[in-house]
N, C-alpha and C. Protein backbone atom coordinates (compact mmCIF):
# COMPACT_ATOMS: atom_id res chain seq x y z
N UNK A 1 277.67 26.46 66.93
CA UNK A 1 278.00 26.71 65.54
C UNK A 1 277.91 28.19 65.20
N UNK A 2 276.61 28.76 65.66
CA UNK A 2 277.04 30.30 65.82
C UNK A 2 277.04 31.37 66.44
N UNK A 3 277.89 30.89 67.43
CA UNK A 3 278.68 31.76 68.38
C UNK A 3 278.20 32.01 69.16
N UNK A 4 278.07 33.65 69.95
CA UNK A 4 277.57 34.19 70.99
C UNK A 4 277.00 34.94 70.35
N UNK A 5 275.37 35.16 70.24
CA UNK A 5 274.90 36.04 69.33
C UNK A 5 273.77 36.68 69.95
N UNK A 6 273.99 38.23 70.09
CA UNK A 6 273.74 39.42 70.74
C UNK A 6 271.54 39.63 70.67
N UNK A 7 271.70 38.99 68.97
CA UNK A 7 270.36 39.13 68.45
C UNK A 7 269.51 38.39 68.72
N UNK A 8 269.96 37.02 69.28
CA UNK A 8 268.66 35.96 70.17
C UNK A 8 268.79 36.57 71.61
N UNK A 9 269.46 37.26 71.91
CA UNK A 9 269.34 37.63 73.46
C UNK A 9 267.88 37.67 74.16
N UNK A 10 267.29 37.16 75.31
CA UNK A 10 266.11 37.65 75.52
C UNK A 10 266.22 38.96 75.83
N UNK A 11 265.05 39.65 75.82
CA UNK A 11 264.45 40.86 75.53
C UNK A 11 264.29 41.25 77.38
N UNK A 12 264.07 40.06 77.94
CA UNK A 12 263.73 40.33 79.69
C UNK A 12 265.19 40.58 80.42
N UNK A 13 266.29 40.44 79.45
CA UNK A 13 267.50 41.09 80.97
C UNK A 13 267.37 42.05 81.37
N UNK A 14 267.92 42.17 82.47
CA UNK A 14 268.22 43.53 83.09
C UNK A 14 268.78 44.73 82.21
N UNK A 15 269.29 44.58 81.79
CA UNK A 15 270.49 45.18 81.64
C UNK A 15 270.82 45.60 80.36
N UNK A 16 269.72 45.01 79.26
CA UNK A 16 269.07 45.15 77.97
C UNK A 16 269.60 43.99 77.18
N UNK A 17 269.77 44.07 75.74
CA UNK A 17 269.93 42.77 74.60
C UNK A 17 271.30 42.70 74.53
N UNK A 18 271.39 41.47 75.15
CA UNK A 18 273.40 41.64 74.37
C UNK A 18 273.95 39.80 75.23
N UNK A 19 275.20 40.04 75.05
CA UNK A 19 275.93 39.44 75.64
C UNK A 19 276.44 39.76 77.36
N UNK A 20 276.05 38.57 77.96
CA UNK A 20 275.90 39.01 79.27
C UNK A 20 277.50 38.36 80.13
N UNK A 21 278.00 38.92 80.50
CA UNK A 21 279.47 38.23 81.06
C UNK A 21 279.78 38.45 82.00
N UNK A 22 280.48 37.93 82.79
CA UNK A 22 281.44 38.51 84.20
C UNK A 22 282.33 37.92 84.86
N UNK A 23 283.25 38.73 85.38
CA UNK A 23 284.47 38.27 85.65
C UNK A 23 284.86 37.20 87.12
N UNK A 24 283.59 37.18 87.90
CA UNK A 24 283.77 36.20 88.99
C UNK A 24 283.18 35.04 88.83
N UNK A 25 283.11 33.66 89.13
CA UNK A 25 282.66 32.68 88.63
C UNK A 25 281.66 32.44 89.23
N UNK A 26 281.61 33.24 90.77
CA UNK A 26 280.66 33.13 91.26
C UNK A 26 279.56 33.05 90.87
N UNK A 27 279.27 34.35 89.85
CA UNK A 27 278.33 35.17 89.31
C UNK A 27 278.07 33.96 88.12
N UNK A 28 278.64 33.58 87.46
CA UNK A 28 278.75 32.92 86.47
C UNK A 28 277.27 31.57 87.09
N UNK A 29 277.90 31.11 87.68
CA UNK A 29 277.81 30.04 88.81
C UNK A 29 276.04 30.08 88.90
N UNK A 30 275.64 31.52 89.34
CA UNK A 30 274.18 31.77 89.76
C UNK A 30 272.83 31.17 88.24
N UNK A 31 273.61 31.41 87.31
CA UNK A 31 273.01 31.10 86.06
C UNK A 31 272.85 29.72 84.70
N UNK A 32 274.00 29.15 85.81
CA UNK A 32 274.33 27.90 85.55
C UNK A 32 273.61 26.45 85.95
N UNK A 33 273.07 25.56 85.08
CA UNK A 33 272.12 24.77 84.97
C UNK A 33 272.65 22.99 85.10
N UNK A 34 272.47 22.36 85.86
CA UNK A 34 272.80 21.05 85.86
C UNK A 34 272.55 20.14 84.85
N UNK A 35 274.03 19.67 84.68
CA UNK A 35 273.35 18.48 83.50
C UNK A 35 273.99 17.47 84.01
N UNK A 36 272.63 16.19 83.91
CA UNK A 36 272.48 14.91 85.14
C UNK A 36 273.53 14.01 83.62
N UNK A 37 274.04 13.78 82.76
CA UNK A 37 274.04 13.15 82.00
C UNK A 37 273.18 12.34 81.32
N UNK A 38 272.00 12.95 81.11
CA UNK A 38 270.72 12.13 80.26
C UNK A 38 269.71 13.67 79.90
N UNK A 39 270.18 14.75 79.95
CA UNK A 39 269.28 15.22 79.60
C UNK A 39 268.85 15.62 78.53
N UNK A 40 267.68 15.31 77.58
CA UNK A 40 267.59 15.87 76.41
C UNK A 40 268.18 17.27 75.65
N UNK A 41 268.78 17.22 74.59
CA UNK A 41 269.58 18.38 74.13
C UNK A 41 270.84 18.86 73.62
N UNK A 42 270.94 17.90 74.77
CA UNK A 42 272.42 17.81 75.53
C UNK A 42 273.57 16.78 74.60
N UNK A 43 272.86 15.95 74.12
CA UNK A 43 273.41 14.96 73.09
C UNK A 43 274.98 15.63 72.24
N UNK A 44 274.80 16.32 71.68
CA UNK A 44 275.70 16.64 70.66
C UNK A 44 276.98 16.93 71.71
N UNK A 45 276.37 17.73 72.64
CA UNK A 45 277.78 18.20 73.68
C UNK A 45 278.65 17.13 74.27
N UNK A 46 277.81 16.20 74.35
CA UNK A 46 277.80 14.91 75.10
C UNK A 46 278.82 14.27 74.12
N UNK A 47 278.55 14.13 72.94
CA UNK A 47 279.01 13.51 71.75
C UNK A 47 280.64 14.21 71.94
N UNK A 48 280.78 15.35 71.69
CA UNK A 48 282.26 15.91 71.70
C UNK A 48 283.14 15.88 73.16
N UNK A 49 282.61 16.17 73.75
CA UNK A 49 283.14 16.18 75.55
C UNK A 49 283.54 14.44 75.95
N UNK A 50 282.52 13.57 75.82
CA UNK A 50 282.77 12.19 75.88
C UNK A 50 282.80 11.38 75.39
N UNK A 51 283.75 10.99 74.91
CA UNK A 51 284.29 9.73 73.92
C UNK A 51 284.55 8.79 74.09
N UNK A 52 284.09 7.21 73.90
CA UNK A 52 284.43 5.97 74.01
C UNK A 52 285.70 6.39 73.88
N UNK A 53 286.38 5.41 75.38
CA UNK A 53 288.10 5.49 75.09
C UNK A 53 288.53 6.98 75.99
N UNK A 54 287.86 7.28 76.07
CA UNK A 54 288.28 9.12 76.36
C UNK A 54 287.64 9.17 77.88
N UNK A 55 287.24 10.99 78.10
CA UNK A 55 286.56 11.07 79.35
C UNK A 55 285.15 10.56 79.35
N UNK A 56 284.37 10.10 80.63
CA UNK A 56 283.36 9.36 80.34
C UNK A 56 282.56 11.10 80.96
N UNK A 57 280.97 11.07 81.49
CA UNK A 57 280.48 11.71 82.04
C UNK A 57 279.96 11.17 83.18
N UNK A 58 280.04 12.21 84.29
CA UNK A 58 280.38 11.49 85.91
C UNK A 58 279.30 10.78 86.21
N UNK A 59 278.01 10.91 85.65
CA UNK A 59 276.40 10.21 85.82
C UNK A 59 276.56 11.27 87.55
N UNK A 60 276.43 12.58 87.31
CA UNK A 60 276.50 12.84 88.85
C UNK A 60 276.29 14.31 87.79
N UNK A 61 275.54 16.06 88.64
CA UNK A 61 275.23 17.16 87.76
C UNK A 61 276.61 17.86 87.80
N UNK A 62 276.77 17.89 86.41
CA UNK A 62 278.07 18.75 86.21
C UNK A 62 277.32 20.31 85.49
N UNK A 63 277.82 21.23 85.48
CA UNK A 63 277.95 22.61 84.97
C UNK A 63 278.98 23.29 84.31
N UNK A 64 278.51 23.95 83.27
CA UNK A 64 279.72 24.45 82.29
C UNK A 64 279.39 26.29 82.35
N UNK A 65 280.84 26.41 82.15
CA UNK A 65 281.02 27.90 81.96
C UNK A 65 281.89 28.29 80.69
N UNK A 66 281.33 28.76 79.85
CA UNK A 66 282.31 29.65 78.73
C UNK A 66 283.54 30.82 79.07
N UNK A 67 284.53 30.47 78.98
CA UNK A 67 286.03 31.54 79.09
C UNK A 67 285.37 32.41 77.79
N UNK A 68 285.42 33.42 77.66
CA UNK A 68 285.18 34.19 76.74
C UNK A 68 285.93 35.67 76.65
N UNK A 69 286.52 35.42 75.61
CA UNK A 69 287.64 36.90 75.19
C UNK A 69 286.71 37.56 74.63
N UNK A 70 286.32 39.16 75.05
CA UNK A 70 285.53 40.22 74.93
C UNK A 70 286.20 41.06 74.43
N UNK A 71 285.78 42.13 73.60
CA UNK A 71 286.18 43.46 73.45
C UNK A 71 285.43 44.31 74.14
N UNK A 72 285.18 45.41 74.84
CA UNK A 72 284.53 46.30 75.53
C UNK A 72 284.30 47.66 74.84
N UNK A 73 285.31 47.77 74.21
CA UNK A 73 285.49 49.59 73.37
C UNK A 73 284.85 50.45 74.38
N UNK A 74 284.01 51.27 73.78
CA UNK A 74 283.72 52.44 74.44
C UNK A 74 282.82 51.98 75.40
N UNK A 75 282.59 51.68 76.59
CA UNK A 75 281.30 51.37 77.44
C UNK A 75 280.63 52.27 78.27
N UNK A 76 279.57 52.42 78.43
CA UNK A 76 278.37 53.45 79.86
C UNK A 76 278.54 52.29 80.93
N UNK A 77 279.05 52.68 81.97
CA UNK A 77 279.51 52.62 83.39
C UNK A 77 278.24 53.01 84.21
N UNK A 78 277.45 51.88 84.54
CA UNK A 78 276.89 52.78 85.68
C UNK A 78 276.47 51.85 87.02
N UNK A 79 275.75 52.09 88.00
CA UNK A 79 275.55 51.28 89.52
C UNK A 79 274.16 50.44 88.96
N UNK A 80 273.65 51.09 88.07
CA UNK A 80 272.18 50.91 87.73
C UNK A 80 271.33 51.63 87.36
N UNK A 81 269.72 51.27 86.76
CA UNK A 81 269.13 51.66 86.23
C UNK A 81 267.72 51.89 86.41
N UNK A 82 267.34 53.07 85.92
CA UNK A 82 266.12 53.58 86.57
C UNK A 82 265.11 53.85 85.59
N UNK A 83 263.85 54.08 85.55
CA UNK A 83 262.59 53.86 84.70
C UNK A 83 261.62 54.69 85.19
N UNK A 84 260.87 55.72 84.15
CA UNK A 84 259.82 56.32 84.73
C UNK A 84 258.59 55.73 83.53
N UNK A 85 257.22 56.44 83.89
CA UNK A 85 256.76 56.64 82.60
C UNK A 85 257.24 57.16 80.99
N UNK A 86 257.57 58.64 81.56
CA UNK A 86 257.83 59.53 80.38
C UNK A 86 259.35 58.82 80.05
N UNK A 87 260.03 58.27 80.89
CA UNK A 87 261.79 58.36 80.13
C UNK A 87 262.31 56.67 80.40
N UNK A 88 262.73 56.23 79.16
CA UNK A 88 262.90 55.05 79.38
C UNK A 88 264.26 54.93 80.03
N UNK A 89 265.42 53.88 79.98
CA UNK A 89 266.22 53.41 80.86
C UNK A 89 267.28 54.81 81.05
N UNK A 90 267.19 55.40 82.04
CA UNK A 90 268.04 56.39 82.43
C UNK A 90 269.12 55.98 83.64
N UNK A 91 270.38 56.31 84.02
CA UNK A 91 271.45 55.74 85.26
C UNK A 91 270.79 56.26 86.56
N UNK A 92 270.53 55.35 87.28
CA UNK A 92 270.01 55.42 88.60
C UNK A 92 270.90 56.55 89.40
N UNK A 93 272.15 57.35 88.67
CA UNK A 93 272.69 58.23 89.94
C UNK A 93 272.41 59.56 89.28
N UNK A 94 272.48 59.31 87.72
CA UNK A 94 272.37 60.77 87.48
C UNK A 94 271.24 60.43 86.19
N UNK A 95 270.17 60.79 86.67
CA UNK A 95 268.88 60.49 85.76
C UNK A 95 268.74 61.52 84.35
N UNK A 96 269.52 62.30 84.60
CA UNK A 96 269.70 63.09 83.02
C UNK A 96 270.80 62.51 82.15
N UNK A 97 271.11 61.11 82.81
CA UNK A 97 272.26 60.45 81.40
C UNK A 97 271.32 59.42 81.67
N UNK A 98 270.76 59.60 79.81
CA UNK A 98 270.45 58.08 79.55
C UNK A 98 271.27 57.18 78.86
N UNK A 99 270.71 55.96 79.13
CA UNK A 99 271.50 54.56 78.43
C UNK A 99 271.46 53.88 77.29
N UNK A 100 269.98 53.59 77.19
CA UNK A 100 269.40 53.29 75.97
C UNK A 100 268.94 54.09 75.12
N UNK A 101 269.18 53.95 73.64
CA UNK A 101 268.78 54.90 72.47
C UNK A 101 267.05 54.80 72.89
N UNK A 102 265.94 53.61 73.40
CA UNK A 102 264.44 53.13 72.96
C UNK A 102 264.47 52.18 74.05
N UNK A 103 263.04 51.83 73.93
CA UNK A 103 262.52 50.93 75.43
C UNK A 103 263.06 49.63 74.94
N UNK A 104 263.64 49.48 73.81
CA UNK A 104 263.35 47.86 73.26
C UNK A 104 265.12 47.67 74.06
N UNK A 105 265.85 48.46 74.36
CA UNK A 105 267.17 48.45 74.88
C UNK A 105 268.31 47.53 74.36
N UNK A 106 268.19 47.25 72.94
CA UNK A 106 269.20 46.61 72.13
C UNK A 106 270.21 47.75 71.63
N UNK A 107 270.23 49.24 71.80
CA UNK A 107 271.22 49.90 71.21
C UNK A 107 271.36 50.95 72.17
N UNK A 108 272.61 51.28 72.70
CA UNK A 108 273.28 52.38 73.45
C UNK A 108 273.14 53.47 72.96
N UNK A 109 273.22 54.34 73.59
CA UNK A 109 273.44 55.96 73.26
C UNK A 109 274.32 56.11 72.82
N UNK A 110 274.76 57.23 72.11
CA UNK A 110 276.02 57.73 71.22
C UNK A 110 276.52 58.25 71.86
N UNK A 111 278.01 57.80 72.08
CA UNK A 111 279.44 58.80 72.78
C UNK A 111 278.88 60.13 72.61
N UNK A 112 279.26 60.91 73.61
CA UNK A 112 279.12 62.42 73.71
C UNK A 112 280.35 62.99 72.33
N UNK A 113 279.90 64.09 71.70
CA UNK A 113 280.55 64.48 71.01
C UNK A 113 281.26 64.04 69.82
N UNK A 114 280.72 62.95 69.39
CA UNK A 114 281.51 62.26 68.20
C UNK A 114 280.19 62.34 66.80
N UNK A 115 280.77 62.87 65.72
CA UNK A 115 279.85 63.26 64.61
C UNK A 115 280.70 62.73 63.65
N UNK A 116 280.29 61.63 62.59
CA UNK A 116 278.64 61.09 63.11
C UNK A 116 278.33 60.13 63.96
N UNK A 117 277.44 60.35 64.93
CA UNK A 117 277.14 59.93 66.19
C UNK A 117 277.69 58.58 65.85
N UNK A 118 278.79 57.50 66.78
CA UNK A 118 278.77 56.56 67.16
C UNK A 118 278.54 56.11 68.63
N UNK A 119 277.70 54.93 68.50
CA UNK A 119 277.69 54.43 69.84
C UNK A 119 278.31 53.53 70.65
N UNK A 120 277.78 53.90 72.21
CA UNK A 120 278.69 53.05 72.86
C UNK A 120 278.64 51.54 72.28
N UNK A 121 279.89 50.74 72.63
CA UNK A 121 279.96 49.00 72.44
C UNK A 121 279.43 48.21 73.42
N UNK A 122 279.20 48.85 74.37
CA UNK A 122 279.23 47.74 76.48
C UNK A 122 278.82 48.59 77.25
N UNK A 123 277.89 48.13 77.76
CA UNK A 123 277.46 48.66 79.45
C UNK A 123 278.30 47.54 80.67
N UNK A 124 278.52 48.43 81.57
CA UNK A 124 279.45 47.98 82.57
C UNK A 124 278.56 48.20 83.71
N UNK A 125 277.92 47.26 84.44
CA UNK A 125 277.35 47.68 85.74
C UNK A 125 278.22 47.47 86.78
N UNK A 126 278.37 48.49 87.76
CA UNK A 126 279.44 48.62 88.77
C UNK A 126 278.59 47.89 89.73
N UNK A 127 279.08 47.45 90.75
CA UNK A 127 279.01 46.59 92.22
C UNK A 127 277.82 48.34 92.68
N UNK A 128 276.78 48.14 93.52
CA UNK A 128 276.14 49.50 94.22
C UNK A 128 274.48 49.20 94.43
N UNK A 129 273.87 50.16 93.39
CA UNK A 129 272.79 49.78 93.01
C UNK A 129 272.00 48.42 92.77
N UNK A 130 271.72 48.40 91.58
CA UNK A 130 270.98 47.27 91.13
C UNK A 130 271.91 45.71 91.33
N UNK A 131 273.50 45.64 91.18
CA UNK A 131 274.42 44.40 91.80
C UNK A 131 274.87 44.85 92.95
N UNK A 132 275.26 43.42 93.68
CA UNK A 132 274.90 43.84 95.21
C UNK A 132 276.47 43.12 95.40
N UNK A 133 276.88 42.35 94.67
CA UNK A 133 277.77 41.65 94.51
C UNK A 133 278.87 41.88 93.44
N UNK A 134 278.67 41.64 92.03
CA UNK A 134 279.59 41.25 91.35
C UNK A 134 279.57 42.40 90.23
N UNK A 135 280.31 42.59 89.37
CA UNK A 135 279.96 43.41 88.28
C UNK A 135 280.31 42.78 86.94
N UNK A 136 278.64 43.41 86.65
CA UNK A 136 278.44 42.63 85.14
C UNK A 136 278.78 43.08 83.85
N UNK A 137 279.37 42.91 82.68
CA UNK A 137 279.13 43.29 80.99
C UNK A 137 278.19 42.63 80.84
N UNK A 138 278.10 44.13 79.38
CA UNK A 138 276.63 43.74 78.41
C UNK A 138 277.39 44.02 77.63
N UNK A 139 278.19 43.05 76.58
CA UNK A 139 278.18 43.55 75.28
C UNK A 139 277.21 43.48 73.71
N UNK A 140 276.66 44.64 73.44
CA UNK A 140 275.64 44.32 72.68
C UNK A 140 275.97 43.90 71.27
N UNK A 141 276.85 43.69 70.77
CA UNK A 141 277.54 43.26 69.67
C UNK A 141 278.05 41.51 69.76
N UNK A 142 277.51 40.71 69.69
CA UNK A 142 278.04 39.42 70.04
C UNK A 142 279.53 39.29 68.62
N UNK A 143 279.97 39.30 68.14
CA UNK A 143 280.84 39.65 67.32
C UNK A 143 281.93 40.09 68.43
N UNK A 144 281.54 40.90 68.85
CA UNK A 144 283.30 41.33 69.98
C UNK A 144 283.28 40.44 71.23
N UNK A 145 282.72 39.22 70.80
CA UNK A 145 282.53 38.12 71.74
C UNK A 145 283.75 36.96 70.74
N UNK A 146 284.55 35.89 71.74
CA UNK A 146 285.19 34.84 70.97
C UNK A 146 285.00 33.74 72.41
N UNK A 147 284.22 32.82 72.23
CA UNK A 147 284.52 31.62 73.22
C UNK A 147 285.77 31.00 72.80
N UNK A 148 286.53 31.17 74.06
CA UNK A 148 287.75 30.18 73.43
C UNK A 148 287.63 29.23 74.65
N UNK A 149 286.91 29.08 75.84
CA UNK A 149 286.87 27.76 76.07
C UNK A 149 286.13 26.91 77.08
N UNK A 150 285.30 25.89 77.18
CA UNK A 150 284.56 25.35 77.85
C UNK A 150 284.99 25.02 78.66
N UNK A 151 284.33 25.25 80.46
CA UNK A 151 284.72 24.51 81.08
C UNK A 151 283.88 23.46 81.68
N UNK A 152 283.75 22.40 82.02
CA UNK A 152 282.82 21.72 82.96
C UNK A 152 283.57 21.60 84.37
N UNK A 153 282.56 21.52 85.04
CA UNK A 153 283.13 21.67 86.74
C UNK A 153 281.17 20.93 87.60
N UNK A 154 282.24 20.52 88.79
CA UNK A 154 281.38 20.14 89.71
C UNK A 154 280.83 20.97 91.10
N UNK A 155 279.77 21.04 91.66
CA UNK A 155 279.66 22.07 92.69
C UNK A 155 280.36 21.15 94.01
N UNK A 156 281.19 22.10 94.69
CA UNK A 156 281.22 21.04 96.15
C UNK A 156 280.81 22.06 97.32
């Protein structure tokens, strides 16, 4: 009911507060949770997805993934991220560009050169560093987020 929203994000990602996405399903796949058809919660989903008369649910663990149309705007690109005492989230290649405005890492740094300061929309982690595999968005604005569509799928 409301949406993809940036501000319940936990506080423990990597990668800071936001909307977390990516373009291989693989990746998708790693974060994705079985549902046996009985599990508490689950009811309401259950209610719309399976309908007397309609599709039933397989009584076997299915998994869902959100299609989700993003906006990206301006994003910080980097392999990954690095941490000292004195300096909070700085880019693991070039440690004099930082990422985060504060340790709490819900707000980007401001585009170079734009007055009055706006900030970036998305962090983009490239395949290198910290992903070994896939490359992830953070968009911290859940607003430039639109689910347009559920999928359920089976593992084989």
């Amino acid at each position: 009911d409301s949406g993809l929203n940036a501000r319940v994000a936990s506080l423990g990602g990597a990668f800071g507060v936001g909307v977390y996405l990516a373009e291989d399903v693989e990746k998708i796949d790693q974060y994705a949770t079985p549902d046996s058809g009985s599990d508490p919660g689950l009811e309401d989903l259950h209610a719309r997805l399976f309908r007397p008369g309609g599709h039933c649910h397989p009584n076997e663990d299915i998994f869902y993934c959100i299609i989700v149309r993003a906006v990206l705007g301006a994003s910080v690109v980097t392999r990954g991220m690095s941490r000292t005492a004195i300096k909070s989230h700085f880019d693991a290649d070039d440690e004099s560009k930082q990422i985060f405005v504060d340790k709490d890492r819900r707000e980007l740094v401001a585009i170079p050169g734009t007055k009055p300061p706006i900030r970036y929309h998305s962090l983009i982690v490239e395949k290198g560093k910290a992903v070994k595999r896939f490359r992830e968005f953070v968009v911290m604005d859940g607003t430039n987020c639109y689910a347009e569509y559920l999928v359920a799928y089976k593992r084989v």
